[in-house]
N, C-alpha and C. Protein backbone atom coordinates (compact mmCIF):
# COMPACT_ATOMS: atom_id res chain seq x y z
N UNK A 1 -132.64 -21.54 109.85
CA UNK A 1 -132.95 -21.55 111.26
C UNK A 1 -134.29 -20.84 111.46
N UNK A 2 -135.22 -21.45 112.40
CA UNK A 2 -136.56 -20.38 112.46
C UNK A 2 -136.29 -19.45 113.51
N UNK A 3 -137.14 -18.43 113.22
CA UNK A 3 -136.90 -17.10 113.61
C UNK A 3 -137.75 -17.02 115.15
N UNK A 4 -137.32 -16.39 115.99
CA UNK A 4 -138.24 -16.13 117.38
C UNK A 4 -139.66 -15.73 116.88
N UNK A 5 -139.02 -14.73 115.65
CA UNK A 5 -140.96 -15.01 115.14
C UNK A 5 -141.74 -16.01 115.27
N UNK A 6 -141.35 -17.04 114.48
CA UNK A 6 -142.04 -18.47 114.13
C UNK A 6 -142.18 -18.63 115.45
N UNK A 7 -140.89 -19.17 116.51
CA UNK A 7 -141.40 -19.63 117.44
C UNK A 7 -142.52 -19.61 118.23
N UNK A 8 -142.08 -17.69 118.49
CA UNK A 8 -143.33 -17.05 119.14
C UNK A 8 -144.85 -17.47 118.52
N UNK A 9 -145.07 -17.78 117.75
CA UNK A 9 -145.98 -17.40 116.74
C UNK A 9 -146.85 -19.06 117.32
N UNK A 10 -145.67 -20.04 116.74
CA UNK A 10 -146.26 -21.59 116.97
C UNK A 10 -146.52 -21.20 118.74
N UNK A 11 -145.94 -20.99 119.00
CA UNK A 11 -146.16 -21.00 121.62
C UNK A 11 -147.82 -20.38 120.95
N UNK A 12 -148.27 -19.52 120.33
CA UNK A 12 -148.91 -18.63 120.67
C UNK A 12 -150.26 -19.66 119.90
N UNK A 13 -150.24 -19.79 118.70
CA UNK A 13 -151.36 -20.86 117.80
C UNK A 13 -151.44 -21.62 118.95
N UNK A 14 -150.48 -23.08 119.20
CA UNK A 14 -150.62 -24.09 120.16
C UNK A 14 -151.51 -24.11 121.12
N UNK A 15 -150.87 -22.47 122.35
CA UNK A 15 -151.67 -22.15 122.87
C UNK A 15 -153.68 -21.59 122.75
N UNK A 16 -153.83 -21.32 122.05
CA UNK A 16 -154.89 -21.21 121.48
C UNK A 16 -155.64 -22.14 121.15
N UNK A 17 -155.08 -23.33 120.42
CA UNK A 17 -155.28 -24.70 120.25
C UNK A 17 -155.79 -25.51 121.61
N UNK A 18 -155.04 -25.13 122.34
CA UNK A 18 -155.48 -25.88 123.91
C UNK A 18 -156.78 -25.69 123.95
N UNK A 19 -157.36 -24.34 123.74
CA UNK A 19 -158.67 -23.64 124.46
C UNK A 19 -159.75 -24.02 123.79
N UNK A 20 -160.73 -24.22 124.45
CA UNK A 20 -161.88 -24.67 123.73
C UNK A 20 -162.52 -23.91 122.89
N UNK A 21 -162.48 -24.52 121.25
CA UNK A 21 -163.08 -24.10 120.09
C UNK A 21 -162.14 -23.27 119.55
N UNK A 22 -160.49 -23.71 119.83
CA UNK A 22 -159.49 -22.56 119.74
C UNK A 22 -159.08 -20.89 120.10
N UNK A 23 -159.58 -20.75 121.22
CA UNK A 23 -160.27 -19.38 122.14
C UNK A 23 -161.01 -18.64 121.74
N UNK A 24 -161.89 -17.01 121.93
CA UNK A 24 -160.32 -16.56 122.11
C UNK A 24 -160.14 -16.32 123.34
N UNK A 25 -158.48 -15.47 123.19
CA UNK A 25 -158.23 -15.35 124.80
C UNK A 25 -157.28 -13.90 124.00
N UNK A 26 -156.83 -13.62 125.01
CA UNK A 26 -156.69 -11.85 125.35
C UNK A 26 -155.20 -12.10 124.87
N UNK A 27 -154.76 -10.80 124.12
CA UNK A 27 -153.11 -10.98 123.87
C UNK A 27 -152.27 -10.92 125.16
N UNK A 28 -152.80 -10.30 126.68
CA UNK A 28 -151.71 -11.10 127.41
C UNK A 28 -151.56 -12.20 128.04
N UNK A 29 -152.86 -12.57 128.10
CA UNK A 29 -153.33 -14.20 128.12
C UNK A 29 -152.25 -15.21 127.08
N UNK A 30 -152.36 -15.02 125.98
CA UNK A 30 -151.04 -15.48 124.62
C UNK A 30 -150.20 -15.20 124.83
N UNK A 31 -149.33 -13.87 125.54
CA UNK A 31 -148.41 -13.54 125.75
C UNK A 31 -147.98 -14.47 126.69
N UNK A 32 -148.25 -14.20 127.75
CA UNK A 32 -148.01 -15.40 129.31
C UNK A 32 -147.86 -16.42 128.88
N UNK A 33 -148.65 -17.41 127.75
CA UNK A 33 -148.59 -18.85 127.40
C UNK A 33 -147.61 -18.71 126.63
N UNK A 34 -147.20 -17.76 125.86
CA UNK A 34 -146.13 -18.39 124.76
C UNK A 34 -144.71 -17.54 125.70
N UNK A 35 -144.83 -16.99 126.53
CA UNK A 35 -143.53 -16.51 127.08
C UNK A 35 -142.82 -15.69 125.91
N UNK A 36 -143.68 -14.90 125.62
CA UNK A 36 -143.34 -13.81 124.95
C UNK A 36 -143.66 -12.56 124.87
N UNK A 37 -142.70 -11.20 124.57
CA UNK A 37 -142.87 -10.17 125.22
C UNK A 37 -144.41 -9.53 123.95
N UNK A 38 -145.21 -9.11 124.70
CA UNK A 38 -146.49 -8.30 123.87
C UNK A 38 -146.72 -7.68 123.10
N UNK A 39 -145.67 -6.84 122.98
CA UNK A 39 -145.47 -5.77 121.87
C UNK A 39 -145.40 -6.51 120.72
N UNK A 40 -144.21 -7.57 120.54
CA UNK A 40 -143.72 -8.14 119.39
C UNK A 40 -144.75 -8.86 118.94
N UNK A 41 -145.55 -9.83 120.14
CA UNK A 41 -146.60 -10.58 119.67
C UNK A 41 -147.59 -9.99 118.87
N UNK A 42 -147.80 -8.91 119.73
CA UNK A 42 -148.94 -8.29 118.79
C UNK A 42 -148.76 -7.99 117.69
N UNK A 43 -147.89 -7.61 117.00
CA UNK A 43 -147.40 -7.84 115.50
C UNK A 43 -147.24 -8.72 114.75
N UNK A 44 -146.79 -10.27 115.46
CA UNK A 44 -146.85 -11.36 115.17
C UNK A 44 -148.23 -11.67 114.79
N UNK A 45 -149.14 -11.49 115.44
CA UNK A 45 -150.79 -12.30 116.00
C UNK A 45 -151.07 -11.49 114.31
N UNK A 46 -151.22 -10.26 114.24
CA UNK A 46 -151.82 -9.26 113.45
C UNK A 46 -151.62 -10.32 111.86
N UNK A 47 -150.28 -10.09 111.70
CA UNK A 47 -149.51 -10.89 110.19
C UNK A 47 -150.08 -12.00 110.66
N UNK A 48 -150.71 -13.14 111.50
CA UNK A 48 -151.48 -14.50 110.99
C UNK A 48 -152.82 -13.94 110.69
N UNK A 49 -153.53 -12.73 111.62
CA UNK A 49 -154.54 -12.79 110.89
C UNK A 49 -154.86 -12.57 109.55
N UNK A 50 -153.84 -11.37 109.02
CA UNK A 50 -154.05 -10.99 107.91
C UNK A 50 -154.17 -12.24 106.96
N UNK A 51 -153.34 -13.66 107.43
CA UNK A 51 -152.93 -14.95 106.43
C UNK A 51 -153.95 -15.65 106.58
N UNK A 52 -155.00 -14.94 107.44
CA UNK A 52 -156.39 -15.75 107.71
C UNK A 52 -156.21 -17.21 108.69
N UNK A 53 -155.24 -16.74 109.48
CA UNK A 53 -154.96 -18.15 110.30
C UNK A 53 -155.69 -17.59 111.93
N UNK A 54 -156.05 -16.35 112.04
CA UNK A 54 -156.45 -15.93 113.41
C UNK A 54 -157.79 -15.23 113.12
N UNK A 55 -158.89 -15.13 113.67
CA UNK A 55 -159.85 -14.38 113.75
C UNK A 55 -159.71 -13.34 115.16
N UNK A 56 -159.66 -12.44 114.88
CA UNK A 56 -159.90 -11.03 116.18
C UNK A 56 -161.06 -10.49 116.51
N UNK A 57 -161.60 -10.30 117.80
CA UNK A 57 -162.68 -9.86 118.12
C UNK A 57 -162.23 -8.34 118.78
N UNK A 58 -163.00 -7.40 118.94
CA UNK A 58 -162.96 -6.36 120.05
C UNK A 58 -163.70 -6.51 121.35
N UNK A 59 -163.81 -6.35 122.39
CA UNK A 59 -164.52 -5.76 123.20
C UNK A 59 -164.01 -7.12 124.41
N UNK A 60 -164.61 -6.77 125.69
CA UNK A 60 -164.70 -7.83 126.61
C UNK A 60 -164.20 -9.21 126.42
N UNK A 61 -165.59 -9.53 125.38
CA UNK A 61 -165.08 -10.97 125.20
C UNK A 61 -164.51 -11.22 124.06
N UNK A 62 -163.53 -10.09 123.41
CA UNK A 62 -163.05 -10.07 122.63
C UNK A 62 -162.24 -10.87 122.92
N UNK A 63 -160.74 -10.98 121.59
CA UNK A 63 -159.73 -11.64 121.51
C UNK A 63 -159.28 -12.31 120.60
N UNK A 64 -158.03 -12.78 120.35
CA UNK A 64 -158.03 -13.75 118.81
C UNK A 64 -158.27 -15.22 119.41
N UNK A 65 -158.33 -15.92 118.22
CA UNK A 65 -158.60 -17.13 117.75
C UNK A 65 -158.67 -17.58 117.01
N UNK A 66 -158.28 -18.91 116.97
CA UNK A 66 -157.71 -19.94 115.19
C UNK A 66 -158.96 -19.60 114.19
N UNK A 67 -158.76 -19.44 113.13
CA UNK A 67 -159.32 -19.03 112.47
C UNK A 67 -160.61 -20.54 111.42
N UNK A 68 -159.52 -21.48 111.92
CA UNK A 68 -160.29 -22.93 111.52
C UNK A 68 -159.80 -23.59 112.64
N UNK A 69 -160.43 -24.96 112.74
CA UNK A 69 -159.83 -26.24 113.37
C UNK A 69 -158.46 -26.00 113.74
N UNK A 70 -158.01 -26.81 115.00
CA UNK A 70 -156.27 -26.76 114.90
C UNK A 70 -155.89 -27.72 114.77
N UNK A 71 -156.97 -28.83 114.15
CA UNK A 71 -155.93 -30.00 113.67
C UNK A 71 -155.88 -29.75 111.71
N UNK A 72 -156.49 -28.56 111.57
CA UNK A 72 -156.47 -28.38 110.10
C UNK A 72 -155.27 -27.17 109.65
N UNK A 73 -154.71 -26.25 111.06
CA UNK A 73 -153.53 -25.60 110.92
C UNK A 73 -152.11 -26.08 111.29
N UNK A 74 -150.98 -27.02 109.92
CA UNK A 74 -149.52 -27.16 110.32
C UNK A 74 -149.04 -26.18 110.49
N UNK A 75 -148.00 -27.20 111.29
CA UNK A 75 -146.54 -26.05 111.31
C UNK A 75 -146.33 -25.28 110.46
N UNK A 76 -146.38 -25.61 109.00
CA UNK A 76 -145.91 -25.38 107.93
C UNK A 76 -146.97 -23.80 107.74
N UNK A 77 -148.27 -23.98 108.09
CA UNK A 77 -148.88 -22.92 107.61
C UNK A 77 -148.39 -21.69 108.38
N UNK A 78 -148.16 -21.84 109.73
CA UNK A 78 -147.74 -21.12 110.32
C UNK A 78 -146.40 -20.38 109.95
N UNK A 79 -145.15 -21.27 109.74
CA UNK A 79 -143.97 -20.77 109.40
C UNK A 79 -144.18 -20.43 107.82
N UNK A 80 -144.91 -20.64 106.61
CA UNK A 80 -144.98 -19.88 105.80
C UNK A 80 -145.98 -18.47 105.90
N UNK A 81 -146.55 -18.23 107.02
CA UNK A 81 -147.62 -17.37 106.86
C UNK A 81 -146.19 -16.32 107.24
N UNK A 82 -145.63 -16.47 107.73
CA UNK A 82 -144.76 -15.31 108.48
C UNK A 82 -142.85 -15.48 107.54
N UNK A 83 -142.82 -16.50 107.54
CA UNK A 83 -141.27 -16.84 106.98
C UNK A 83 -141.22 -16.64 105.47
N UNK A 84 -142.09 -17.46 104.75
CA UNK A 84 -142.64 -17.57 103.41
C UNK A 84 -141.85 -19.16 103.35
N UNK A 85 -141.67 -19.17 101.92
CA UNK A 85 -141.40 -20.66 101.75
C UNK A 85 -140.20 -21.56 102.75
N UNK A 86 -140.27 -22.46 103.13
CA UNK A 86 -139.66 -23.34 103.77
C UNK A 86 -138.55 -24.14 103.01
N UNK A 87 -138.47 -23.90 101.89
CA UNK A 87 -136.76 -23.94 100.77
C UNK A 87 -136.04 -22.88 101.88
N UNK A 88 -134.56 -23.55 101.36
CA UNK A 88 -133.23 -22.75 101.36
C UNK A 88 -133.03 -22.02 100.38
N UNK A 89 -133.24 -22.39 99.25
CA UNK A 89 -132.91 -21.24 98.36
C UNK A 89 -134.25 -21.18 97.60
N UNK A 90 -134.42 -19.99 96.46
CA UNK A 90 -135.92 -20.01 96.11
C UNK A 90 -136.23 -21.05 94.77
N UNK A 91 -134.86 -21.68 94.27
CA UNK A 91 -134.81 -23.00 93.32
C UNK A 91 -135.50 -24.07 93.93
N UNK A 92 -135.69 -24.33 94.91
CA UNK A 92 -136.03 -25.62 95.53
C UNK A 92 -137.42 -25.36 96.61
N UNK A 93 -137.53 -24.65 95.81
CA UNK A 93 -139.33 -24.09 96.65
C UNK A 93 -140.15 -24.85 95.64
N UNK A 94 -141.09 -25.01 96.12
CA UNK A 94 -142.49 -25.78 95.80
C UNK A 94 -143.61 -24.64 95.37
N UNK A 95 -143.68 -23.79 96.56
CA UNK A 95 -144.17 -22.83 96.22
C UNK A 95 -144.33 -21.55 96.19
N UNK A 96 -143.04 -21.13 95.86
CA UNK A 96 -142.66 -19.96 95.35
C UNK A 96 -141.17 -19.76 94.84
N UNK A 97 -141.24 -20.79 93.52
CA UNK A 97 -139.75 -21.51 92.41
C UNK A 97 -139.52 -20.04 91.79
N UNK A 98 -138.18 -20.09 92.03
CA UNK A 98 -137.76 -18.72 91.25
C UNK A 98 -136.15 -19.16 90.49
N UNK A 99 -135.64 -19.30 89.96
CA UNK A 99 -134.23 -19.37 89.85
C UNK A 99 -133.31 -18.57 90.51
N UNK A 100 -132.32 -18.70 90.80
CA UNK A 100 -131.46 -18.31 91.85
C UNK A 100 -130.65 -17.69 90.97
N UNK A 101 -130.46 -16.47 91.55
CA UNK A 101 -130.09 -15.56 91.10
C UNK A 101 -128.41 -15.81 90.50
N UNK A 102 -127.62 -16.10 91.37
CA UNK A 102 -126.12 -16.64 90.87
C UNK A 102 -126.14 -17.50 90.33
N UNK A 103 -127.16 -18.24 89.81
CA UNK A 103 -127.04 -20.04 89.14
C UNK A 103 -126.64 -19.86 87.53
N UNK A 104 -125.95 -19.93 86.49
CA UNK A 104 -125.99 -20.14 85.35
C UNK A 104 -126.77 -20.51 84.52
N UNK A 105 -127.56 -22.38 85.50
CA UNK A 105 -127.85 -23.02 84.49
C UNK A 105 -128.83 -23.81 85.76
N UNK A 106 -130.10 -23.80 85.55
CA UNK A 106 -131.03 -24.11 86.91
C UNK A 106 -131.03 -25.70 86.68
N UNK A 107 -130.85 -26.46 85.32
CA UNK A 107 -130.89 -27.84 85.25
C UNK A 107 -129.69 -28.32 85.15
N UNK A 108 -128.48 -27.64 85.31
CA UNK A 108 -127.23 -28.64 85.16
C UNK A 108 -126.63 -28.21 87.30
N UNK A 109 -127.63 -27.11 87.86
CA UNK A 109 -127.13 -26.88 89.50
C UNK A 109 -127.32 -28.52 89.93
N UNK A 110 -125.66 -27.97 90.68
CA UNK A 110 -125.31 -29.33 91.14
C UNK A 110 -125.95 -29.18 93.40
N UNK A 111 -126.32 -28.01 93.01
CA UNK A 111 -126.94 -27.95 94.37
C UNK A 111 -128.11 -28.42 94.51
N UNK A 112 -128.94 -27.51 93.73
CA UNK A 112 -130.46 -27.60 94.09
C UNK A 112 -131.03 -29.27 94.46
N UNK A 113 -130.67 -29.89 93.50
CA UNK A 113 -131.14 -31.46 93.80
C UNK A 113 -131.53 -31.81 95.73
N UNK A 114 -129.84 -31.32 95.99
CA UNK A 114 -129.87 -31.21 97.82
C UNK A 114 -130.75 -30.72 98.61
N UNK A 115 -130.66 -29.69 98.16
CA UNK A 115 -131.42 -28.42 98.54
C UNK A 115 -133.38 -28.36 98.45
N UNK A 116 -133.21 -29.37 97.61
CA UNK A 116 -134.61 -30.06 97.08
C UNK A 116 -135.08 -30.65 98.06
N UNK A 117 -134.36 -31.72 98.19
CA UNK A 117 -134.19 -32.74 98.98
C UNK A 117 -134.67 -32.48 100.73
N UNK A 118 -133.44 -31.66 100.96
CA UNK A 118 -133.85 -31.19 102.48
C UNK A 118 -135.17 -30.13 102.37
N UNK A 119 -135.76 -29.42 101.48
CA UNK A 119 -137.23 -28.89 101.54
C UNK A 119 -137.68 -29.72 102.00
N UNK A 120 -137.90 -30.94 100.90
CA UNK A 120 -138.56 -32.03 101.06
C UNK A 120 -138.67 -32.39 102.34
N UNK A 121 -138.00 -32.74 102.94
CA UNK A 121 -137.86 -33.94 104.63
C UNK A 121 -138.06 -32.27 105.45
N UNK A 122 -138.10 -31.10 105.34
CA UNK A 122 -138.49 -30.47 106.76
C UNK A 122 -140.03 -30.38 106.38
N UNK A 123 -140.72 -30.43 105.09
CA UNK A 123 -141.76 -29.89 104.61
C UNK A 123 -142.82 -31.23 104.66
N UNK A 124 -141.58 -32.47 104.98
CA UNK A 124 -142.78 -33.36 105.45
C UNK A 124 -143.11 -33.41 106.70
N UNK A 125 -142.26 -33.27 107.84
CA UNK A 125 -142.15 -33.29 109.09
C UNK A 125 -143.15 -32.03 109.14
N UNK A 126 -142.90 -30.61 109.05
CA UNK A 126 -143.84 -29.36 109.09
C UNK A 126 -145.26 -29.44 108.59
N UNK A 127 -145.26 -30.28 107.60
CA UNK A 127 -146.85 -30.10 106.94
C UNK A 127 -147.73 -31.71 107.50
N UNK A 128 -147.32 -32.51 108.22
CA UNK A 128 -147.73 -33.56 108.98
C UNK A 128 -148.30 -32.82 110.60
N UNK A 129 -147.00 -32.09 110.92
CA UNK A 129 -147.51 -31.96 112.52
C UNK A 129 -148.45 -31.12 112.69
N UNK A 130 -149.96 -30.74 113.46
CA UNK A 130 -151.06 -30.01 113.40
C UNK A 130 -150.66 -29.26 114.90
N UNK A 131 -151.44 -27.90 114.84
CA UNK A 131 -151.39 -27.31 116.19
C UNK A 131 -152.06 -28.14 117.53
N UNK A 132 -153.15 -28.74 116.50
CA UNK A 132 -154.09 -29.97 117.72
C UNK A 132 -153.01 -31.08 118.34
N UNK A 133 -151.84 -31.46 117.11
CA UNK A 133 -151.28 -32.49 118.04
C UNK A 133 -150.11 -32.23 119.19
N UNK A 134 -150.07 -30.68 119.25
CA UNK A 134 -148.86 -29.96 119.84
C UNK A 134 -150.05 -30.01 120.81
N UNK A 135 -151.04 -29.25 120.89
CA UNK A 135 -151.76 -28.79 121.90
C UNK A 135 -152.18 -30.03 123.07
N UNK A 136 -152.48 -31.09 122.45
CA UNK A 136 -153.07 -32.43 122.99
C UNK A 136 -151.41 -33.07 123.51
N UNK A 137 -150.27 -32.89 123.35
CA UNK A 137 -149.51 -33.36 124.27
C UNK A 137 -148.90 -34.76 123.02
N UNK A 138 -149.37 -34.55 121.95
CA UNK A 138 -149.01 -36.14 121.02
C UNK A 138 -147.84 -35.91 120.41
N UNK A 139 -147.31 -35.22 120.24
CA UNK A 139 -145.70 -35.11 119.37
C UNK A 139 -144.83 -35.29 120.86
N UNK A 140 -143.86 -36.24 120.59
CA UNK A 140 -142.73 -36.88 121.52
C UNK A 140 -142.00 -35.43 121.84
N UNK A 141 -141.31 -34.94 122.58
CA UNK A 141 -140.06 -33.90 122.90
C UNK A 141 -138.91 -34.64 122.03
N UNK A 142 -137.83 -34.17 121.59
CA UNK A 142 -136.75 -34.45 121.06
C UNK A 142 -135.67 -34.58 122.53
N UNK A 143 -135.39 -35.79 122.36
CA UNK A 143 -133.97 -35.82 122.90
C UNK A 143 -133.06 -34.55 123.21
N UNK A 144 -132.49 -34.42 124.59
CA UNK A 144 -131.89 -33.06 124.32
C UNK A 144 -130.52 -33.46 123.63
């Protein structure tokens, strides 16, 4: 399940994405757009810059901002900059494969294959969608 982190995190990129040249704009400016409380954000914002996904300014016209293009930052970069890999377990990571700790035997697991599998299909959906196409209004809403 993603974390209010992530969420917060994607409201907050997206938003940024809207603004011309990807802002910047002021953390309660981000705050207000992503409907999230400030404190937390600001901890949030900090951990993308460190992942090099935000640039921060000081002063006036300070503020953060995407650090590249936002049709060159996915979902995916986002929820690994903060979540880490997008596997269920760390057998079925792409990139960051570890064997699982309770497994016996990593080539006879009758899981991982699955577990593979569903990486696979969220990691295509996540690493397809861009902050530009959230921001521009082009990804459909899901059915409620």
């Amino acid at each position: 399940m993603l974390s209010n982190r992530s969420r917060y995190a994607l409201r907050a990129m997206i938003h940024l994405a809207s603004l011309p040249n990807g802002g910047p704009a002021t953390i309660g400016e981000i705050a207000a757009a992503a409907n999230a409380p400030r404190k937390f954000l600001e901890a949030i914002l900090l951990d993308l810059r460190r992942q090099d996904l935000l640039t921060s300014r000081r002063g006036r016209t300070g503020g953060y901002a995407l650090a590249r293009a936002a049709n060159q930052i996915s979902f995916a970069d986002v929820i690994r900059a903060l979540e880490g890999p997008l596997a269920l377990a760390p057998c079925a990571s792409r990139t960051a494969y570890q064997p699982c700790e309770t497994c016996p035997d990593v080539m006879a697991c009758l899981l991982r294959p699955v577990l593979s599998e569903g990486r696979d299909a969220v990691a295509a959906v996540f690493e397809r969608r861009t902050l530009a196409e959230a921001a521009q209004g082009l990804i459909e809403p899901a059915a409620a």
